[in-house]
Structure formats: structure tokens, C-alpha cells
Protein backbone atom coordinates (compact mmCIF):
# COMPACT_ATOMS: atom_id res chain seq x y z
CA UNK A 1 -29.61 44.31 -76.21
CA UNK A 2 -27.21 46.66 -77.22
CA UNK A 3 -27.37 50.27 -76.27
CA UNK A 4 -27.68 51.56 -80.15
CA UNK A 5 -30.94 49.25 -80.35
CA UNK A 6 -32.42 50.60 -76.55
CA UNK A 7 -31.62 54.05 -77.61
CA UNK A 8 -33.94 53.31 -80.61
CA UNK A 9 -36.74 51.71 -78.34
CA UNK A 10 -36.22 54.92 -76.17
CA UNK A 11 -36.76 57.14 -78.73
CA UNK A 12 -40.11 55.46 -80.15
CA UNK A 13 -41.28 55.15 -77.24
CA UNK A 14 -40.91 58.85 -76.47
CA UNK A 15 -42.52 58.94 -80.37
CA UNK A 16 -45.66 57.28 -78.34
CA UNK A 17 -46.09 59.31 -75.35
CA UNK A 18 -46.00 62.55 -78.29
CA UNK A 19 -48.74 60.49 -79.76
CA UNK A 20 -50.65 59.67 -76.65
CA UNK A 21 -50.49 63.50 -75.36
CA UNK A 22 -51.39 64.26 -78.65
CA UNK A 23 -54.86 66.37 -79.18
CA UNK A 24 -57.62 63.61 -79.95
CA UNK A 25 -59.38 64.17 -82.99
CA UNK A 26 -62.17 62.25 -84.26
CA UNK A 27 -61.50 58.58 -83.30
CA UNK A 28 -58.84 57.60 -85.26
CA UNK A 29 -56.83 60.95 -85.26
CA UNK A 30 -54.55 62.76 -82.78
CA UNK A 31 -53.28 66.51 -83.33
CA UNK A 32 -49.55 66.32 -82.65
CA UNK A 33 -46.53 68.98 -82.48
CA UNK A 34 -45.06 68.92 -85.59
CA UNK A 35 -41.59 69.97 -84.80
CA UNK A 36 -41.57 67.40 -81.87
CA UNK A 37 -42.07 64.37 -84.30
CA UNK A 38 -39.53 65.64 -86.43
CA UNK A 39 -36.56 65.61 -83.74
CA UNK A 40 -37.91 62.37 -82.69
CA UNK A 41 -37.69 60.84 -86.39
CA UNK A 42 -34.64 62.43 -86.88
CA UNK A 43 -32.66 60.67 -83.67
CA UNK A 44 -34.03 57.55 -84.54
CA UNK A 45 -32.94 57.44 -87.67
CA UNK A 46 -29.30 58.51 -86.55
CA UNK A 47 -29.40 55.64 -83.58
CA UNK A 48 -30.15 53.32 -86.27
CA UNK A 49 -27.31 51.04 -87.80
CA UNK A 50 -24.46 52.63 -90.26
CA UNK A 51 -26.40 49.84 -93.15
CA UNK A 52 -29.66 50.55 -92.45
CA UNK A 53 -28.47 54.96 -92.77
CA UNK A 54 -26.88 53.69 -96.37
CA UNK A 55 -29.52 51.66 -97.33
CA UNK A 56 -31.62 54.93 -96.31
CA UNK A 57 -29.61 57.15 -98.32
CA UNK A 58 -29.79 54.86 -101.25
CA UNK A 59 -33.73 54.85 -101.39
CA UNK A 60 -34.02 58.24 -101.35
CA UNK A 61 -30.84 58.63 -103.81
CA UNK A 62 -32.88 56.07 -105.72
CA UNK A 63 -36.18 58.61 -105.60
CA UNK A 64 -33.93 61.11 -106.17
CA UNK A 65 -32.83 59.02 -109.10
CA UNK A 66 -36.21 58.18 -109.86
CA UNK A 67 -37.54 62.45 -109.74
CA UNK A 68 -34.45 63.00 -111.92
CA UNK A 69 -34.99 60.65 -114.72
CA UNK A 70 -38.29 61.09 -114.41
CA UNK A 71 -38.02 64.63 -115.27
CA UNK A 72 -35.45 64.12 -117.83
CA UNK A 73 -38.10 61.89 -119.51
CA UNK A 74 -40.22 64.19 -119.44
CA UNK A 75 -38.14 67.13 -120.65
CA UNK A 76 -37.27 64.26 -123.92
CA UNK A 77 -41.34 63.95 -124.08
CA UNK A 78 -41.65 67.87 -123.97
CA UNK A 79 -38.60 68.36 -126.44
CA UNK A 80 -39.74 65.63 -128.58
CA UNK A 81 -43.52 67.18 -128.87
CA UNK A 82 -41.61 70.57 -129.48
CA UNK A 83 -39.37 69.14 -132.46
CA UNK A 84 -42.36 66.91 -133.22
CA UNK A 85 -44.72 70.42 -133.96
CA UNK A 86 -41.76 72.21 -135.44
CA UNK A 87 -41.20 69.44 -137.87
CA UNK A 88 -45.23 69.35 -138.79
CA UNK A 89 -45.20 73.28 -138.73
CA UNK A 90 -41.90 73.06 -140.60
CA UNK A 91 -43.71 70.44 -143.13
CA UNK A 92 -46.84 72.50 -143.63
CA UNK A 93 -44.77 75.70 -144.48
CA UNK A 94 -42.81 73.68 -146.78
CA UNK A 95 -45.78 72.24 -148.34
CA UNK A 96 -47.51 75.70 -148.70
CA UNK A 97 -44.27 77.60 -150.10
CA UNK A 98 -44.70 74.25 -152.59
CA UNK A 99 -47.88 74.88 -153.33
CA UNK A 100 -47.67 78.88 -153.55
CA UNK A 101 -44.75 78.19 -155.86
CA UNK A 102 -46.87 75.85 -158.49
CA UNK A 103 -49.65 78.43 -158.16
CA UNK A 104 -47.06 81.00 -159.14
CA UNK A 105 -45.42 78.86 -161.72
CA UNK A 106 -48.95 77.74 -163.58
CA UNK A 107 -49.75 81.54 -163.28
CA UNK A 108 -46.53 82.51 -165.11
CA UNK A 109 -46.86 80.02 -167.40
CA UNK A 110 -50.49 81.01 -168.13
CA UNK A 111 -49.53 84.58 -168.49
CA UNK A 112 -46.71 83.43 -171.06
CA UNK A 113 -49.45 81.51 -173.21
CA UNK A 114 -51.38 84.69 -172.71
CA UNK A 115 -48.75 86.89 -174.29
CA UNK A 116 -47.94 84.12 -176.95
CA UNK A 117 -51.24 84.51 -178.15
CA UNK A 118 -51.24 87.76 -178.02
CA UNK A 119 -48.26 88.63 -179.63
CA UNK A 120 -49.24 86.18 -182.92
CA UNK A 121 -52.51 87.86 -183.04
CA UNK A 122 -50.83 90.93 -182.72
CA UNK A 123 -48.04 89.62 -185.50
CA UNK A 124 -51.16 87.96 -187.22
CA UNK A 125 -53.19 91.77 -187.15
CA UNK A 126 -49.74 93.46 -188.55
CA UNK A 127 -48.96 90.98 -191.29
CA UNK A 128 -52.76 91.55 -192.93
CA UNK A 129 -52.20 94.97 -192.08
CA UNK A 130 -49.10 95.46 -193.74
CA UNK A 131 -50.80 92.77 -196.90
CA UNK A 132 -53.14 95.57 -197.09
CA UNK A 133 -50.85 98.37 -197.47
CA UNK A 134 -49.12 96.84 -200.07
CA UNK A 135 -52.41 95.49 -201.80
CA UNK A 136 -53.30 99.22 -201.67
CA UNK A 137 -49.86 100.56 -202.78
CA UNK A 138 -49.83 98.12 -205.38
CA UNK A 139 -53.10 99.72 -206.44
CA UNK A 140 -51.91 102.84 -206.28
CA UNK A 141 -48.70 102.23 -207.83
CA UNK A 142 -50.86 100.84 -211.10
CA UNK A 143 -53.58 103.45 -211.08
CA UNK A 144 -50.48 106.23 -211.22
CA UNK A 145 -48.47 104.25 -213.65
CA UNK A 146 -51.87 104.00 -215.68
CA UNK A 147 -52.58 107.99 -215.16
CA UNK A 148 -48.83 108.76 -216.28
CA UNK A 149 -48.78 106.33 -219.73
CA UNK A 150 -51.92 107.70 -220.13
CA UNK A 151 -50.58 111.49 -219.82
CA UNK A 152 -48.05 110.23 -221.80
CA UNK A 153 -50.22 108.84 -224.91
CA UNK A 154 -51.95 111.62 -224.37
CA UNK A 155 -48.88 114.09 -225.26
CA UNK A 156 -47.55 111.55 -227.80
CA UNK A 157 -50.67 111.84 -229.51
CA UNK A 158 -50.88 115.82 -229.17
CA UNK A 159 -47.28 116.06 -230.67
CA UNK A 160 -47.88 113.66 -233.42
CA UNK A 161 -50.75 116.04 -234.25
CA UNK A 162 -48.46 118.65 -233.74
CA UNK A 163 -46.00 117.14 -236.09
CA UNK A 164 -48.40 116.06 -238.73
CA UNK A 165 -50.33 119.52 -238.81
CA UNK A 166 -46.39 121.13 -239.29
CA UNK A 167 -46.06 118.37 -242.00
CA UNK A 168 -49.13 119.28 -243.35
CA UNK A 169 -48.15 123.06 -243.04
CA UNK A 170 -44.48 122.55 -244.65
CA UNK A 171 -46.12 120.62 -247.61
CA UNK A 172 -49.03 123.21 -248.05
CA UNK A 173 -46.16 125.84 -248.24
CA UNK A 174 -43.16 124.21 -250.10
CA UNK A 175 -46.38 123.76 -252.99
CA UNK A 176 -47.62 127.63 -252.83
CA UNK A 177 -43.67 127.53 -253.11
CA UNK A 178 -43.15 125.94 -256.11
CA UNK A 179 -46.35 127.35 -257.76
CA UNK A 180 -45.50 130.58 -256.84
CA UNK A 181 -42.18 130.11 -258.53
CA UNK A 182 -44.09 128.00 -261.90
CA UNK A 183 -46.09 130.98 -262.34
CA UNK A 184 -43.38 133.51 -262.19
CA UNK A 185 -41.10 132.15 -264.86
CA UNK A 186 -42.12 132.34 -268.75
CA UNK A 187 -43.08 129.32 -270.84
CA UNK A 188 -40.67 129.70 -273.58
CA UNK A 189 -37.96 130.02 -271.16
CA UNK A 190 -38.72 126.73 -269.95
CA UNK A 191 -39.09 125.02 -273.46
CA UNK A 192 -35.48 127.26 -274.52
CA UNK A 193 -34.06 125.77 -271.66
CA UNK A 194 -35.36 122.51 -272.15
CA UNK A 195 -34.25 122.75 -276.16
CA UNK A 196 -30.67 123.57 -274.40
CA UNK A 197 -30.13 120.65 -272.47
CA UNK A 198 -31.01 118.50 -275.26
């Protein structure tokens, strides 16, 4: 036996005596000094064989390993379930900013049909308007042309009056005129004269 392996048998079996002058409890249980075990474990596991520390170091590199990648995948889970809800909250904001805009774009497009039809019944209300103004200043127009011709035959027919009452006058006084001017002249002047030009 070499003295690496009876150093190792030493050492458990100092491991045992800890055990055996361990505080009993319950049947199956002994109360041991904790920092006591430890040096033990520790000394055996440096007497044990150069392989056997490397192949000790790689299992608990391996846990290590293990813990490591284990809580790498798990960060990739957590990051995933973070991209994961920013991509749904992400998709719902983009879907409601969608649907706000077609609410806002059949609202606009309401309130331009609105004002369309507004503006031709507006357009429709200023065209009959503006029929009837000139309805009414056609009116007009004829009822003042009709009052002025009528003004006018009016004063046509007071002048021709006017003229035939100064015909009538001229005519009344051209004959007391010429009668005036018969009576004042002898008759045997007139026969004399008319004996002279024959």
C-alpha cells in the first residue's frame, strides 16, 4: 500500500471517530463539528491521486459549466419573453395607431362629404337666390320700363294736344285774320282790281 493511499485510510478513519464522538441524535443521526469535517474532507481530497483532483476539478468545472449555461439559458428565455412582449406590445400599438388612423381617416372623409353637401346646398340656396333676384329685377326692370313709356305716352299725348289746340288756335286766328282784313277793304276795290288784272 502506498503511503498516498494509507494517508487516505488515515484520514477517513479519523472522518469516523468525528462521526462516532459525534452527538447522537435520533437513531439514524449524529450532531457533528462542522469545521472538523471540513478539514477532514479537505485533506482527503488533497491525499487523493493528481487524476482523481482533475477529474474533481472537471465535475465541478462541468457544474460550473452546467450553472453557467444554465443561466445563460435562462437569461435567452428571460430576453426572449422580454422581446417576445415588446414585439406583442409593439404589435398592439401598431395595430391601434392603425386603427386610430382609419377612424381618423373615415372621420375626415365623412366631414369632407359633410362640407360637400353643404357647400352645394349652400351653392344650390345661392343660385335660386340669386334666380330670384333677377326674376324680381326683371320684374322690376319691366314694371319701370312700363311706368316710363307710359309717362312717356302720356306726355306725347299731352303735347299732341298741346300742338293740336295751338293748331287749332293759329287757324282760329289766321281766319279772324283774313276776315278782319275782307271786311276792311271796299267791294269795288276788289272788283277794280280784279277788272285790272284782266
Amino acid at each position: 500500500m502506498s503511503s498516498q493511499q494509507s494517508n487516505i485510510y488515515n484520514l477517513l478513519g479519523k472522518l469516523e471517530e468525528a462521526l462516532d464522538k459525534g452527538f447522537p441524535l435520533l437513531s439514524s443521526m449524529v450532531v457533528v463539528k462542522r469545521d472538523v469535517v471540513e478539514t477532514l474532507l479537505d485533506n482527503v481530497y488533497a491525499s487523493l491521486p493528481t487524476e482523481v483532483q482533475d477529474a474533481r476539478m472537471l465535475l465541478r468545472r462541468r457544474d460550473d459549466i452546467q450553472h453557467e449555461a444554465q443561466q445563460r439559458a435562462e437569461k435567452v428565455i428571460r430576453d426572449a419573453q422580454t422581446e417576445a412582449q415588446r414585439l406583442v406590445n409593439e404589435s398592439y400599438i401598431v395595430q391601434k395607431a392603425q386603427r386610430e388612423r382609419q377612424q381618423l381617416l373615415e372621420q375626415v372623409i365623412a366631414d369632407c362629404e359633410t362640407m360637400k353637401r353643404k357647400a352645394i346646398e349652400e351653392a344650390e340656396a345661392i343660385r335660386a337666390q340669386a334666380r330670384d333676384e333677377v326674376l324680381r329685377t326683371k320684374e322690376g326692370i319691366t314694371v319701370f320700363a312700363d311706368q316710363i313709356l307710359s309717362n312717356i305716352e302720356q306726355n306725347i299725348n299731352q303735347m299732341q294736344q298741346l300742338v293740336k289746340g295751338s293748331q287749332v288756335q293759329l287757324e282760329r286766328q289766321r281766319n279772324e285774320i283774313s276776315n278782319a282784313v275782307n271786311y276792311s277793304q271796299p267791294q269795288n276795290l276788289e272788283v277794280n282790281s280784279d277788272a285790272g288784272v284782266n
